[in-house]
C-alpha atoms as a PDB file:
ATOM      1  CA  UNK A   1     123.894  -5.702  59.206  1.00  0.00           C
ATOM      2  CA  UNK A   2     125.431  -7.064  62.833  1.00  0.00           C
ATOM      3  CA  UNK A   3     123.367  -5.135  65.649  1.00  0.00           C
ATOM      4  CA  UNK A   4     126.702  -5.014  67.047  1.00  0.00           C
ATOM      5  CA  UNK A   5     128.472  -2.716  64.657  1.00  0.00           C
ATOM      6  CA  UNK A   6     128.420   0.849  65.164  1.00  0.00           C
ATOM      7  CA  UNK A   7     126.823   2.415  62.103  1.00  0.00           C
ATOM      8  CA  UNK A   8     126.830   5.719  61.026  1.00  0.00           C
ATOM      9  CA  UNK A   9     123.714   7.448  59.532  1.00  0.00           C
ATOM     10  CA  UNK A  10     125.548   7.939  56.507  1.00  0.00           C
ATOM     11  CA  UNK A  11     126.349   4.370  55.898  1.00  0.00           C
ATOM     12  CA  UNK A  12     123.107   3.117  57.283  1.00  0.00           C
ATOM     13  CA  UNK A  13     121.185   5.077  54.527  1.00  0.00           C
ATOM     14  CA  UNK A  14     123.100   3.328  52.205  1.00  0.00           C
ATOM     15  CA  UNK A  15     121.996  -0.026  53.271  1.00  0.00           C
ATOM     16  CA  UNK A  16     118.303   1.092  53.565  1.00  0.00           C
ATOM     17  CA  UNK A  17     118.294   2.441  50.142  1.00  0.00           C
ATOM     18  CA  UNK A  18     119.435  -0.802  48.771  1.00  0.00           C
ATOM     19  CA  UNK A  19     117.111  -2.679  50.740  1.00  0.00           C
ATOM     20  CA  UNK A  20     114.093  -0.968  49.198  1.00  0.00           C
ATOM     21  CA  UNK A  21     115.488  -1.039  46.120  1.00  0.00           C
ATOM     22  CA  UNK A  22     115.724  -5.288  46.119  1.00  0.00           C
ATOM     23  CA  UNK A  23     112.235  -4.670  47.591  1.00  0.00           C
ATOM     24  CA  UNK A  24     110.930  -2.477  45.204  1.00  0.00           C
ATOM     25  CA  UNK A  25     108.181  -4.267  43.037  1.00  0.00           C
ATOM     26  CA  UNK A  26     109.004  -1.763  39.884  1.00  0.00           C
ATOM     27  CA  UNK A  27     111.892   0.783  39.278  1.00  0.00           C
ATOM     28  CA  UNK A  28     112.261   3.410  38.480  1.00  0.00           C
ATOM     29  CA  UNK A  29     110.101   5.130  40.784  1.00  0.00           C
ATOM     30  CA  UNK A  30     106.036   5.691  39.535  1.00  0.00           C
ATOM     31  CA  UNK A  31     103.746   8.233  40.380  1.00  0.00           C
ATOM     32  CA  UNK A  32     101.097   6.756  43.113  1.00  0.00           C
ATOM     33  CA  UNK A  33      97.555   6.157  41.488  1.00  0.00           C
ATOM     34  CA  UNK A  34      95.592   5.779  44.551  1.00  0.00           C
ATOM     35  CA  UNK A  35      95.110   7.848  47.730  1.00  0.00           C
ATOM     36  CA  UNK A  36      96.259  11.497  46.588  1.00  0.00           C
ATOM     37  CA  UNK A  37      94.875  14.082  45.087  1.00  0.00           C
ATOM     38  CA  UNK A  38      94.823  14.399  41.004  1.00  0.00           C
ATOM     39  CA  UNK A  39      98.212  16.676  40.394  1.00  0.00           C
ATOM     40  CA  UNK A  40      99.993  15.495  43.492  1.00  0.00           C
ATOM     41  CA  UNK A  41     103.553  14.156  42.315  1.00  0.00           C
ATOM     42  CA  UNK A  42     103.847  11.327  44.837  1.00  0.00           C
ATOM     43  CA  UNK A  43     106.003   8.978  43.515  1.00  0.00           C
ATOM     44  CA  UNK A  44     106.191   5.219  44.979  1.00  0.00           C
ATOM     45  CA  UNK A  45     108.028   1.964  44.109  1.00  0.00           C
ATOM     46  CA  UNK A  46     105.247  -0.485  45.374  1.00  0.00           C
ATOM     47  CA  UNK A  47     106.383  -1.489  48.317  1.00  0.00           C
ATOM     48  CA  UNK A  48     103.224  -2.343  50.843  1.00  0.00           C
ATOM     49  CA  UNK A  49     103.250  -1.721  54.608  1.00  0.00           C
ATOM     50  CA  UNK A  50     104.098  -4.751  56.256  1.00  0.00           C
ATOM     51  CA  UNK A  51     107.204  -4.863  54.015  1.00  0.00           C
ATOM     52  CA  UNK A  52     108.281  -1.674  54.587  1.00  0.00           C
ATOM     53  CA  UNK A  53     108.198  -2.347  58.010  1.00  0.00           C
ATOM     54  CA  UNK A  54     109.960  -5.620  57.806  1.00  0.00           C
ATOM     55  CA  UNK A  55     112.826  -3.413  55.908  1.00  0.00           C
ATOM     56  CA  UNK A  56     112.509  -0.792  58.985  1.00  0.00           C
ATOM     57  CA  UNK A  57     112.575  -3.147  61.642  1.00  0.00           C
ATOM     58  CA  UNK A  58     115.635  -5.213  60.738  1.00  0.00           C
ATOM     59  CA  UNK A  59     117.701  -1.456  60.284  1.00  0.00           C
ATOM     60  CA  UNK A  60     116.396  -0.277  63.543  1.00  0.00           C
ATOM     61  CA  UNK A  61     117.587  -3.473  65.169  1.00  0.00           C
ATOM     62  CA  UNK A  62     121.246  -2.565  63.569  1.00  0.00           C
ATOM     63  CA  UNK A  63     120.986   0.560  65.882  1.00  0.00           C
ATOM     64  CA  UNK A  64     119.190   0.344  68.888  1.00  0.00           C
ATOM     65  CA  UNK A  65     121.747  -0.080  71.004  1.00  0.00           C
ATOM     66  CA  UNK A  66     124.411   2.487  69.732  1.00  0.00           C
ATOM     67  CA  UNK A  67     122.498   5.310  68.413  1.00  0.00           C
ATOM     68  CA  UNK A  68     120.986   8.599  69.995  1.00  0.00           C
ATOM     69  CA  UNK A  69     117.805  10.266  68.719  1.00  0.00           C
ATOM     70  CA  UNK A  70     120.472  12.733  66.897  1.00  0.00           C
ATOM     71  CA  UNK A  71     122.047  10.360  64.720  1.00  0.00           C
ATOM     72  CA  UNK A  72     118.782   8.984  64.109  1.00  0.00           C
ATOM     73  CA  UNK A  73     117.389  12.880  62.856  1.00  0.00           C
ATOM     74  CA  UNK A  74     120.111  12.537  60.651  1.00  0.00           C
ATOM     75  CA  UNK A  75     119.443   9.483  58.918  1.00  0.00           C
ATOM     76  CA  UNK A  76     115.764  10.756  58.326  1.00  0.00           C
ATOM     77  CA  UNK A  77     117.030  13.531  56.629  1.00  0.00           C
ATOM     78  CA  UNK A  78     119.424  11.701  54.481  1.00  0.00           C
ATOM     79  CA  UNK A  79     116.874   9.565  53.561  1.00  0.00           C
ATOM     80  CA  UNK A  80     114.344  12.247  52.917  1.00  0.00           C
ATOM     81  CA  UNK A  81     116.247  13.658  50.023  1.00  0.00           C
ATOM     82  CA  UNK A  82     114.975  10.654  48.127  1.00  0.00           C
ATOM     83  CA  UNK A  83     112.186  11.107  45.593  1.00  0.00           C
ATOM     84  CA  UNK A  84     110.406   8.497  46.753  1.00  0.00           C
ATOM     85  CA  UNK A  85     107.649   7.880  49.371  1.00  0.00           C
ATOM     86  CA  UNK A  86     108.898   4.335  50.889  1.00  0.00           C
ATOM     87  CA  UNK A  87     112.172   6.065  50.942  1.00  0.00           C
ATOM     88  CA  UNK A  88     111.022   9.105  53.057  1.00  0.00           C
ATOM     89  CA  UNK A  89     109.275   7.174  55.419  1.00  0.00           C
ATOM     90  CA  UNK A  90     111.510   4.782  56.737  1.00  0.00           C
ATOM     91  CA  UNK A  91     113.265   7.525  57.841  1.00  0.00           C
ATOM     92  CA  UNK A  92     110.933   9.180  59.651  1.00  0.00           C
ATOM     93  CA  UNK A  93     109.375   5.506  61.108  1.00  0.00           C
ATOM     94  CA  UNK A  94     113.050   5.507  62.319  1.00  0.00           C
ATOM     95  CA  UNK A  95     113.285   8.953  63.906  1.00  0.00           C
ATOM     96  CA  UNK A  96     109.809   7.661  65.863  1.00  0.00           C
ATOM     97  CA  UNK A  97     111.399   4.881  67.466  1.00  0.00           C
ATOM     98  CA  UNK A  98     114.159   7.446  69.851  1.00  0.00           C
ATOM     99  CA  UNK A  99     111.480   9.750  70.807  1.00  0.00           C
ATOM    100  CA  UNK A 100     112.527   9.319  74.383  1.00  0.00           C
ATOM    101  CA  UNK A 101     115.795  11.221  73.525  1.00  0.00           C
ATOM    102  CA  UNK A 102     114.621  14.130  71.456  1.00  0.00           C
ATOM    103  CA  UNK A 103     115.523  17.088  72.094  1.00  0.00           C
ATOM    104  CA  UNK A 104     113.368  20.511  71.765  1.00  0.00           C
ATOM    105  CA  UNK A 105     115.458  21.906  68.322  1.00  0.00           C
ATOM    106  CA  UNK A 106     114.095  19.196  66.455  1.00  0.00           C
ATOM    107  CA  UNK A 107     110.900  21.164  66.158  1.00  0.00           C
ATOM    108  CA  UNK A 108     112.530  23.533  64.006  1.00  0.00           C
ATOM    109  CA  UNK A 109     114.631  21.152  61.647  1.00  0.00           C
ATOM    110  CA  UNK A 110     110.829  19.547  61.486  1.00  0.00           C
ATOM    111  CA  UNK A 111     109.020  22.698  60.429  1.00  0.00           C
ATOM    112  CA  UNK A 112     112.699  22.864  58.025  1.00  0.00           C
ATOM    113  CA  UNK A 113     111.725  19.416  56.582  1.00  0.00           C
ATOM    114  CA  UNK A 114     108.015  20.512  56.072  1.00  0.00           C
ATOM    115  CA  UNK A 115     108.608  23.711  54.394  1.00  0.00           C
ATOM    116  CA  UNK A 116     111.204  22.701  51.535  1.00  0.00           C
ATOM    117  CA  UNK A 117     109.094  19.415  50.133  1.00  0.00           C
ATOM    118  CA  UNK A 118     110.835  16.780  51.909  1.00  0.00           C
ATOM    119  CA  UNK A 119     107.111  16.219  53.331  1.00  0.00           C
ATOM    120  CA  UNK A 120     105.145  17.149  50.569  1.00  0.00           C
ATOM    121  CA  UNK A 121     101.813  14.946  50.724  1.00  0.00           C
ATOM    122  CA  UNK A 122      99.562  14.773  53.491  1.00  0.00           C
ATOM    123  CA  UNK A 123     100.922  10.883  54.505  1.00  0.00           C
ATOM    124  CA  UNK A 124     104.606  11.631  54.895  1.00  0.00           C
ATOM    125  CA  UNK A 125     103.359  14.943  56.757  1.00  0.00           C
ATOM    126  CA  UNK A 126     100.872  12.847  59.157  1.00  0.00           C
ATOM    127  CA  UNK A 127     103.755  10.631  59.926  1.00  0.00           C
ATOM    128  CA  UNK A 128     106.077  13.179  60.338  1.00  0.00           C
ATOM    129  CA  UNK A 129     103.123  14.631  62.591  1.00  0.00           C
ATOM    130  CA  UNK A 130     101.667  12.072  64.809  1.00  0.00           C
ATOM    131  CA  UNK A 131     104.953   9.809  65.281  1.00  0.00           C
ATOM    132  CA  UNK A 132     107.492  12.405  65.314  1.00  0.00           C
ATOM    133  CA  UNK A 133     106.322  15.418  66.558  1.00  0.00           C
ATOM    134  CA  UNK A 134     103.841  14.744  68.711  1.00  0.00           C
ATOM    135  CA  UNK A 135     105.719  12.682  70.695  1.00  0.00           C
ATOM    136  CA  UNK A 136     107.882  16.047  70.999  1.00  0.00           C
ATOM    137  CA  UNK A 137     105.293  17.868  72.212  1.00  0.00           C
ATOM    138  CA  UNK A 138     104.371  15.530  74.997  1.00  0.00           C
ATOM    139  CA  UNK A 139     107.986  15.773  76.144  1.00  0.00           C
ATOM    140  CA  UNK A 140     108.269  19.115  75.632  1.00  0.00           C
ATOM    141  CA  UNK A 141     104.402  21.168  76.013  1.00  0.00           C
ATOM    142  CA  UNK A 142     105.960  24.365  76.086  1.00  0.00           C
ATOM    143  CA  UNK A 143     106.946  24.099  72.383  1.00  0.00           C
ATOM    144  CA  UNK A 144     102.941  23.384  72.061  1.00  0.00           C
ATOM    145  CA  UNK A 145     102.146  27.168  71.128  1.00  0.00           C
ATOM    146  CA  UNK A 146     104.729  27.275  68.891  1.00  0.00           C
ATOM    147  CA  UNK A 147     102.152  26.028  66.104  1.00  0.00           C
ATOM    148  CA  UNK A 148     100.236  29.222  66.556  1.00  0.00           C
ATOM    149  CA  UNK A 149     102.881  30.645  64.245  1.00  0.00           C
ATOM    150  CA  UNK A 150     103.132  27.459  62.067  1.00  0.00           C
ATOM    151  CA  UNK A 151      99.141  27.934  61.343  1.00  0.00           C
ATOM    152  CA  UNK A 152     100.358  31.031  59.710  1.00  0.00           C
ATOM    153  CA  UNK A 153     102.668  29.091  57.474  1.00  0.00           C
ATOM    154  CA  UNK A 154     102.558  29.763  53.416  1.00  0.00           C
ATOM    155  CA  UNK A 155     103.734  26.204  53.818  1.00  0.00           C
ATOM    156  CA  UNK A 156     100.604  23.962  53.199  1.00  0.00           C
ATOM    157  CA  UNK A 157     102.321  20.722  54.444  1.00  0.00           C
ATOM    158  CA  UNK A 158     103.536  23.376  58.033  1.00  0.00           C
ATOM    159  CA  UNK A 159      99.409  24.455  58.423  1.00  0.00           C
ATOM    160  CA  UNK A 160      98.816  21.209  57.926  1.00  0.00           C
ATOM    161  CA  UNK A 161     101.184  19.580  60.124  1.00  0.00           C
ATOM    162  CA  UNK A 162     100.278  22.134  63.371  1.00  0.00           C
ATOM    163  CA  UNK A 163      96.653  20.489  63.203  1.00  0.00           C
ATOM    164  CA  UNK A 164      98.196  16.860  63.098  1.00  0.00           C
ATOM    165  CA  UNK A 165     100.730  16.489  65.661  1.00  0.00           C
ATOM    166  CA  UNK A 166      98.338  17.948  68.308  1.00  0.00           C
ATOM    167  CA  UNK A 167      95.916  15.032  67.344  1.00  0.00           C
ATOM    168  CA  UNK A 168      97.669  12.361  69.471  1.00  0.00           C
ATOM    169  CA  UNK A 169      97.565  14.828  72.212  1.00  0.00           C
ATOM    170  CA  UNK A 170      93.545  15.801  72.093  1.00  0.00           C
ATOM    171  CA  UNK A 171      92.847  12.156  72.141  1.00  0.00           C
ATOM    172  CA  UNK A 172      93.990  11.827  75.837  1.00  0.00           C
ATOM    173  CA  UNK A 173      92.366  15.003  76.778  1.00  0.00           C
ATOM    174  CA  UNK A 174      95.786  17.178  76.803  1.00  0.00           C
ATOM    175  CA  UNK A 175      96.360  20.565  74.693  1.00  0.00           C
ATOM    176  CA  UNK A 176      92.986  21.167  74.182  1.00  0.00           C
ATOM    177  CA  UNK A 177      92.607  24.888  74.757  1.00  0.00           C
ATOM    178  CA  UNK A 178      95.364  24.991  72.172  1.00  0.00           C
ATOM    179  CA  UNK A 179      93.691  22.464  69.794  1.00  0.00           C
ATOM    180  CA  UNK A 180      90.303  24.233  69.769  1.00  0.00           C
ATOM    181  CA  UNK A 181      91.925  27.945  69.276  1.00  0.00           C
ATOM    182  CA  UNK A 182      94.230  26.581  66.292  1.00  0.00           C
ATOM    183  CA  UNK A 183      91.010  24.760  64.721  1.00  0.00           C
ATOM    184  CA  UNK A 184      89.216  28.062  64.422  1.00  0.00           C
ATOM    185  CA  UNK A 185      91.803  30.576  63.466  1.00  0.00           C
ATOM    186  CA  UNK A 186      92.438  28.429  60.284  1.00  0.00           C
ATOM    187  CA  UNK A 187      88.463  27.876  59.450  1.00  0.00           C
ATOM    188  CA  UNK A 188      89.286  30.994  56.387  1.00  0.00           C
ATOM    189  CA  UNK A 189      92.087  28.913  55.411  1.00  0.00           C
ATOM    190  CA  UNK A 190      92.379  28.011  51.646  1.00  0.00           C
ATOM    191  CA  UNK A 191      92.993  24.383  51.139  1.00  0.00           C
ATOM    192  CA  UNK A 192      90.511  21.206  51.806  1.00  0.00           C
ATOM    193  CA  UNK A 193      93.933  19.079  53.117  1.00  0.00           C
ATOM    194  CA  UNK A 194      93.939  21.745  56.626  1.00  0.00           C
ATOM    195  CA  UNK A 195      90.253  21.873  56.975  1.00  0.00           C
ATOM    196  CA  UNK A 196      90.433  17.662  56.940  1.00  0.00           C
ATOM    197  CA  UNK A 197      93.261  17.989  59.460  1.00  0.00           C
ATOM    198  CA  UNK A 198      91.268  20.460  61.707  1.00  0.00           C
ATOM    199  CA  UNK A 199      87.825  18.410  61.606  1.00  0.00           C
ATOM    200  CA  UNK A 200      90.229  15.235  62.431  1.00  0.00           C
ATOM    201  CA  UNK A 201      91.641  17.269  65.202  1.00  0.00           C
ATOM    202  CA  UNK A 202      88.443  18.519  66.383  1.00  0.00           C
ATOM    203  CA  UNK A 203      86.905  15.234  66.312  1.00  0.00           C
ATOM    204  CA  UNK A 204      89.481  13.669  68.685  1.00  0.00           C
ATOM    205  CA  UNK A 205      89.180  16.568  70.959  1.00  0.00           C
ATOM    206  CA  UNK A 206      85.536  15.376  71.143  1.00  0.00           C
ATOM    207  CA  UNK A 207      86.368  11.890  72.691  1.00  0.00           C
ATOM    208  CA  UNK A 208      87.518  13.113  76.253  1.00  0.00           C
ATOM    209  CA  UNK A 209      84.868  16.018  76.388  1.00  0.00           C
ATOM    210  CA  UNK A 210      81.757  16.085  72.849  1.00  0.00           C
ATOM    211  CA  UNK A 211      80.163  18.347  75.039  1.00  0.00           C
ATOM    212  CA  UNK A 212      82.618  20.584  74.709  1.00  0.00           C
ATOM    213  CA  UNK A 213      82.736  19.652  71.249  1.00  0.00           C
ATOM    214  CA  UNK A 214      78.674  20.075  70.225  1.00  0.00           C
ATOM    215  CA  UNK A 215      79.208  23.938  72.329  1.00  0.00           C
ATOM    216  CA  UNK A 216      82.371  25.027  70.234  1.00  0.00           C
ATOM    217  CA  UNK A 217      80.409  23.425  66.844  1.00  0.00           C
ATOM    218  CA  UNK A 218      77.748  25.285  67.258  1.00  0.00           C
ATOM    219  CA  UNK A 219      79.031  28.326  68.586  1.00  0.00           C
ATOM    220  CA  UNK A 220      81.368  28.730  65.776  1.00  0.00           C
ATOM    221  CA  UNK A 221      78.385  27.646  62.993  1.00  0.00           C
ATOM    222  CA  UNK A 222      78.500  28.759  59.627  1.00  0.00           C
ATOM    223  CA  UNK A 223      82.404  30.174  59.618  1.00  0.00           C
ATOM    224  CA  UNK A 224      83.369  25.954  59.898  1.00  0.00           C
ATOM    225  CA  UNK A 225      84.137  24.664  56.820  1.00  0.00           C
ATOM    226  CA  UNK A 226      81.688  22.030  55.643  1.00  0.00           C
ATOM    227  CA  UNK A 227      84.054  19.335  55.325  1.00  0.00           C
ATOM    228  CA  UNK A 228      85.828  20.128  58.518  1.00  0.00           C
ATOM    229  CA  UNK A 229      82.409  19.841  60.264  1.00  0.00           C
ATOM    230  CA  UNK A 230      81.504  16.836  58.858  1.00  0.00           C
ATOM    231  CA  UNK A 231      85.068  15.016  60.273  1.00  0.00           C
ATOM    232  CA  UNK A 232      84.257  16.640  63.496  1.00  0.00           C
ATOM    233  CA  UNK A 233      81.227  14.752  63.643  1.00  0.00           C
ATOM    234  CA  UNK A 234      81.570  11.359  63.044  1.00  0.00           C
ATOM    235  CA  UNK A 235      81.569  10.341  66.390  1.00  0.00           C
ATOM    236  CA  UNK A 236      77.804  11.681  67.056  1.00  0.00           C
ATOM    237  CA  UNK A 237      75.495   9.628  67.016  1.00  0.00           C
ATOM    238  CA  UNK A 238      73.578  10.089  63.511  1.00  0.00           C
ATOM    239  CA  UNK A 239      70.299  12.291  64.910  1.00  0.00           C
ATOM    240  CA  UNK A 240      72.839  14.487  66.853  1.00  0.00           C
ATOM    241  CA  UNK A 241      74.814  14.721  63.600  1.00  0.00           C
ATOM    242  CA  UNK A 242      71.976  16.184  61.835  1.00  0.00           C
ATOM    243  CA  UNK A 243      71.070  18.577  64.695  1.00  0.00           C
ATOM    244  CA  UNK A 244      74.645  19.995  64.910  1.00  0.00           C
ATOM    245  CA  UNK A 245      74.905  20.120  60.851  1.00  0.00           C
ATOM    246  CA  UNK A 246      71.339  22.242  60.862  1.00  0.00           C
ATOM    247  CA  UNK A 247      72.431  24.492  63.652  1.00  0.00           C
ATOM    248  CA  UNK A 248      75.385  25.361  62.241  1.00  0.00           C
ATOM    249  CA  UNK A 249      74.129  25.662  58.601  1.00  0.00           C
ATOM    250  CA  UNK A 250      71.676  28.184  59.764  1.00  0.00           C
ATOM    251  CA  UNK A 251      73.663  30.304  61.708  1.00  0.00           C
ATOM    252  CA  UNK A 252      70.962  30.438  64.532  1.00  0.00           C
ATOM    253  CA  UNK A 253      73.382  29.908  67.549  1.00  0.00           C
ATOM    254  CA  UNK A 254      75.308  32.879  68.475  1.00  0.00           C
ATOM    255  CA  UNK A 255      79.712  32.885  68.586  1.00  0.00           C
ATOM    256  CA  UNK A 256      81.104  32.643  71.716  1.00  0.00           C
ATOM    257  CA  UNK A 257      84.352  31.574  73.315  1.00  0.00           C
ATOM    258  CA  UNK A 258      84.607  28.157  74.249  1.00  0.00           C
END
């Protein structure tokens, strides 16, 4: 692939899907032993990281000069359709690479890519989430309360997704008002992958202010989910761990806003 050839998306997905294919350690596809929950149909061709983003680098260098962040949303969804995970995320780890040119619709076609399975495990939906969308955000923060709605998704990989791409954000101290309000509306919700996301949320929300953190903790108590407390915590320092876990296990401190 010349860097100086105008590729389309179309054609370009081609040449990546033949490039993981030669890369592929076994075809066709196998369902991934490791890292997912037992049922989860995540299917992988045993391609490792540093690979896959040898194979991502050397397409993105084929394009850097001649495409826009459009052409790029296109190729992620082309590539997307395959059943694959390596497949799926080279095009998103593509997309990532124009966020400079985004442009605010891609929030929907996101939430579009979320909702019918083309993100369907909680990796391709963290990527999607902390490279992609996140970046978004920062560009564009009035789309931030958007994810109010997408907390309300039937969509576990949407619910999911509102917690994560905020994450980049609460680490430098920005959305956090929005970050702390999502957490606890979705405390009821019904599935341990969003109560993960939202103690990994609240725990980088924690690094700019875990005073703030320790007062919404324990004025929230009991109605946190165990294991979302417990991610929310790690960056205590083991007695004030303890403390928090007590306090909130009895219920002793009362709910307020924070």
């Amino acid at each position: 692939m010349a860097a100086t050839t105008k590729l389309t998306p179309k054609r370009l997905a081609i040449e990546a899907k033949r490039a993981l294919r030669a890369a592929a350690k076994y075809w066709p596809p196998r369902r991934a032993d490791t890292f997912f929950k037992p049922g989860e149909e995540v299917l992988t061709v045993g391609i490792g990281a540093p690979r896959l983003k040898q194979i991502e680098r050397k397409l993105f260098n084929a394009t850097r000069k001649s495409w826009t962040a459009a052409e790029a949303a296109e190729f992620a969804e082309t590539l997307l359709a395959e059943k694959y995970i390596e497949g799926r995320s080279v095009g998103l780890m593509m997309l990532s690479r124009f966020y400079r040119e985004y442009d605010p619709n891609l929030l929907a076609r996101a939430r579009g890519w979320l909702a019918s399975r083309r993100c369907d495990n909680w990796a391709l939906t963290d990527l999607l989430s902390t490279k992609v969308l996140a970046p978004l955000l920062q560009q564009y923060p009035d789309l931030a309360p958007r994810l109010r709605d997408w907390g309300q998704a039937n969509s576990l990989w949407v619910r999911r997704a509102a917690l994560a791409a905020l994450v980049p954000l609460a680490r430098r101290g920005q959305q956090l008002a929005l970050a702390y309000g999502l957490s606890a509306a979705m405390f009821d919700d019904r599935d341990d992958l969003v109560h993960k996301a939202a103690g990994w949320l609240l725990r980088e929300c924690g690094k700019t202010n875990p005073r703030r953190l320790e007062a919404y903790l324990c004025a929230h108590g009991p109605r946190i989910p165990r294991t979302t407390l417990r991610y929310a915590i790690e960056r205590f320092p083991p007695p004030k761990r303890e403390e928090i876990l007590e306090k909130t296990r009895d219920g002793t401190e009362a709910v307020s806003q924070v």
